[in-house]
Protein backbone atom coordinates (compact mmCIF):
# COMPACT_ATOMS: atom_id res chain seq x y z
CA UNK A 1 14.73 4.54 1.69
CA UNK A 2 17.41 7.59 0.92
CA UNK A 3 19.29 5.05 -1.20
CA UNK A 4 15.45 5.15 -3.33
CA UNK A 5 14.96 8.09 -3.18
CA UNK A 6 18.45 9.12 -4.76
CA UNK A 7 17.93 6.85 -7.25
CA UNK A 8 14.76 8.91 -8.52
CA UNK A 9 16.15 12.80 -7.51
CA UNK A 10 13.24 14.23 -9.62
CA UNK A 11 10.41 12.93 -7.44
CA UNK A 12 7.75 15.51 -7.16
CA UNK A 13 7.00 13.80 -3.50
CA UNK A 14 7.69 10.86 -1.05
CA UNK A 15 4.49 8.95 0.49
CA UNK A 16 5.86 6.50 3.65
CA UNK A 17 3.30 4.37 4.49
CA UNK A 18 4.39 3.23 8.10
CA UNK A 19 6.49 1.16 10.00
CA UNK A 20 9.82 2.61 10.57
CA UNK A 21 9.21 5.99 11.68
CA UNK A 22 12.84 6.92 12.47
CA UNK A 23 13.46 6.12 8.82
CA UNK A 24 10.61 8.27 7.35
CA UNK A 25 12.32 10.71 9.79
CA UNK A 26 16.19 10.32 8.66
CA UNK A 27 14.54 10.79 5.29
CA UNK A 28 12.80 14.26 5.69
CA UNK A 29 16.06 15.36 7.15
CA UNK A 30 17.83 13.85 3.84
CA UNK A 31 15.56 15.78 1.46
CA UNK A 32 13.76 18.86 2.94
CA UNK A 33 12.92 20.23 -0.40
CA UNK A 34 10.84 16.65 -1.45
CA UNK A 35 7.34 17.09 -0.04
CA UNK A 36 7.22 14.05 2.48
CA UNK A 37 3.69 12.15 3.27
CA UNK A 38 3.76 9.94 6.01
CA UNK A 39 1.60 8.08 8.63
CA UNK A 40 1.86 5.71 11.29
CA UNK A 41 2.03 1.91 11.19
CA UNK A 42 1.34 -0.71 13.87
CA UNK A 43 4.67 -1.04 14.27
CA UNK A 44 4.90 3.07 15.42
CA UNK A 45 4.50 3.02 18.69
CA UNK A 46 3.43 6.81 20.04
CA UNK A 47 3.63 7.90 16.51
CA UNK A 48 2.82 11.70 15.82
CA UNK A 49 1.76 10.81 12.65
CA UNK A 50 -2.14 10.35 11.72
CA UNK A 51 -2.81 7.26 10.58
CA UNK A 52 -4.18 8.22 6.78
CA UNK A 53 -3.88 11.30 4.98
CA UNK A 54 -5.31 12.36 1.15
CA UNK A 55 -2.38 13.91 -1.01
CA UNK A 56 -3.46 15.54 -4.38
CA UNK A 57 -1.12 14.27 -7.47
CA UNK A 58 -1.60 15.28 -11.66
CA UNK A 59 -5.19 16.24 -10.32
CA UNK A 60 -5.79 12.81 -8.80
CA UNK A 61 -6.33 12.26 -5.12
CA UNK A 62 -4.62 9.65 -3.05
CA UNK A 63 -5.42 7.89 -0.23
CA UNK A 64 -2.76 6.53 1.81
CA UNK A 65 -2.78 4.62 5.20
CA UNK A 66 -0.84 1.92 6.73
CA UNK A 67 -3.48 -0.69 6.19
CA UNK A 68 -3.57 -1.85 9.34
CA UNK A 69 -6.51 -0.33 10.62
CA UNK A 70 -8.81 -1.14 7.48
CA UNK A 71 -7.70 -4.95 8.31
CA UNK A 72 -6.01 -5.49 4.68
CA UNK A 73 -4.55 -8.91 5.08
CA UNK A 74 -8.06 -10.30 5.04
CA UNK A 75 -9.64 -7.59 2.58
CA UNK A 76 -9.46 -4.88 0.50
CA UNK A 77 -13.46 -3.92 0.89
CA UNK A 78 -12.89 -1.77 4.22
CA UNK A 79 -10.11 -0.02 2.13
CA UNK A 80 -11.86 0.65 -1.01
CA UNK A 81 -15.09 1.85 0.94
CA UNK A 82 -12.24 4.60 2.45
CA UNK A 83 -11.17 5.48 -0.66
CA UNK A 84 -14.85 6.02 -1.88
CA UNK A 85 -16.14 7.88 0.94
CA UNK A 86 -12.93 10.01 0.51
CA UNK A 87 -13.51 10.64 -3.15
CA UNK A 88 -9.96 9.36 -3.82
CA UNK A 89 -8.58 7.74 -6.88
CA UNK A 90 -6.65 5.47 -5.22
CA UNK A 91 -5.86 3.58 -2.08
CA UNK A 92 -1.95 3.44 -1.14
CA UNK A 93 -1.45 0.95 2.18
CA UNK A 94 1.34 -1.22 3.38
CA UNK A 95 1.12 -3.40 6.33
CA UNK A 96 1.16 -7.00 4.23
CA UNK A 97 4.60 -6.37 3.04
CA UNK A 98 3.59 -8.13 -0.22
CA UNK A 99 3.41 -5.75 -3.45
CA UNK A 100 0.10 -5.41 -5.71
CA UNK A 101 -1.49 -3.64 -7.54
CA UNK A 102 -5.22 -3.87 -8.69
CA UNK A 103 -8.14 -1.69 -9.63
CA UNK A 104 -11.48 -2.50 -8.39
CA UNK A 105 -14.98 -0.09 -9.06
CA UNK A 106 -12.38 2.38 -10.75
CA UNK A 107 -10.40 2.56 -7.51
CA UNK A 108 -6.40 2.02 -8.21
CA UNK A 109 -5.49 0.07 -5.12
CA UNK A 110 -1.50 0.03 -4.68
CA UNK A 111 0.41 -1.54 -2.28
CA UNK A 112 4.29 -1.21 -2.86
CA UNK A 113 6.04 -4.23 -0.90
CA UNK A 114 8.61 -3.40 1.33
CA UNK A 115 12.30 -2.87 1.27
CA UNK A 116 13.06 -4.53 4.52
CA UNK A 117 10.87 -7.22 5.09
CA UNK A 118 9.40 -8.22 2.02
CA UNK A 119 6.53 -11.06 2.15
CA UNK A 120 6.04 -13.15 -0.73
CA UNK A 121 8.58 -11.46 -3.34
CA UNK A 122 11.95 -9.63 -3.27
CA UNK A 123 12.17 -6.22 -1.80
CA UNK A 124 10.41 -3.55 -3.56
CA UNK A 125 9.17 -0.61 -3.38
CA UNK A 126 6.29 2.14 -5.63
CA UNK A 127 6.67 4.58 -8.26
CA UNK A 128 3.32 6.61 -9.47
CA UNK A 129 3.98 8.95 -12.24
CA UNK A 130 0.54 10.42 -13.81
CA UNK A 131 0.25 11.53 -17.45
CA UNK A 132 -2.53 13.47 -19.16
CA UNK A 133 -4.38 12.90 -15.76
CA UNK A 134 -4.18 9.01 -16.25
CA UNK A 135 -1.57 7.14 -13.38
CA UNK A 136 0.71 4.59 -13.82
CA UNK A 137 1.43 2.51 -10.56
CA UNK A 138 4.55 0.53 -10.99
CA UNK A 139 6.44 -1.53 -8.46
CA UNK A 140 10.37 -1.38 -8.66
CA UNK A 141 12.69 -4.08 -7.70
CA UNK A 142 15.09 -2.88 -4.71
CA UNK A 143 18.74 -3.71 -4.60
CA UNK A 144 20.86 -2.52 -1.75
């Protein structure tokens, strides 16, 4: 993740979506100035981390959890109702290790792969860069 991160020095702020806690941790050390967003995975074990948070970006809000919990590898419904009830833009989650991207009832849904343990693809990981209030979710390749 710090090799990522120096790659895009500009970042306005980091979102970790679980799994790897020490990392997420080694990171905030890295780069105390980057606002840092984080929260548990299943893989976390006595995390201190909640396990979603809301993070306002280029006045959108952002939903972000480890997936886990809204049972994403067999739907995105639990998920999206989150978002809604939240009154978030989007829905950021991990937990599948498989990148996508999709909107569904105006709800961007954004999952960036993974860097370790991809699923499905080559490692990868999310950048979200907003512009006249309208995002764009893209999902970078990852070379080591």
């Amino acid at each position: 993740m710090i090799n990522v991160v120096a790659q895009h020095p500009d970042v306005a702020a980091i979102l970790f979506l679980g799994d790897g806690e020490r990392d997420a941790d080694a990171l905030a050390e890295t780069y105390p100035k980057i606002p840092l967003y984080r929260v548990s995975g299943n893989c976390d074990f006595a995390s201190q981390y909640p396990p979603e948070g809301l993070a306002p970006f280029g006045g959108l809000l952002l939903f972000y959890t480890h997936g886990h919990a809204y049972n994403v590898k067999l739907s995105l419904g639990p998920l999206l109702q989150a978002a809604k009830r939240s009154g978030a833009h989007a829905a950021l989650y991990g937990h599948t290790h498989a990148a996508a991207y999709q909107v569904c009832d105006k709800i961007h849904l954004f999952n960036p792969g993974s860097l370790n343990l991809p699923r499905g693809g080559s490692p990868s990981y999310g950048l979200i860069s907003v512009q006249k209030g309208q995002p764009n979710f893209a999902i970078l390749p990852y070379t080591k």
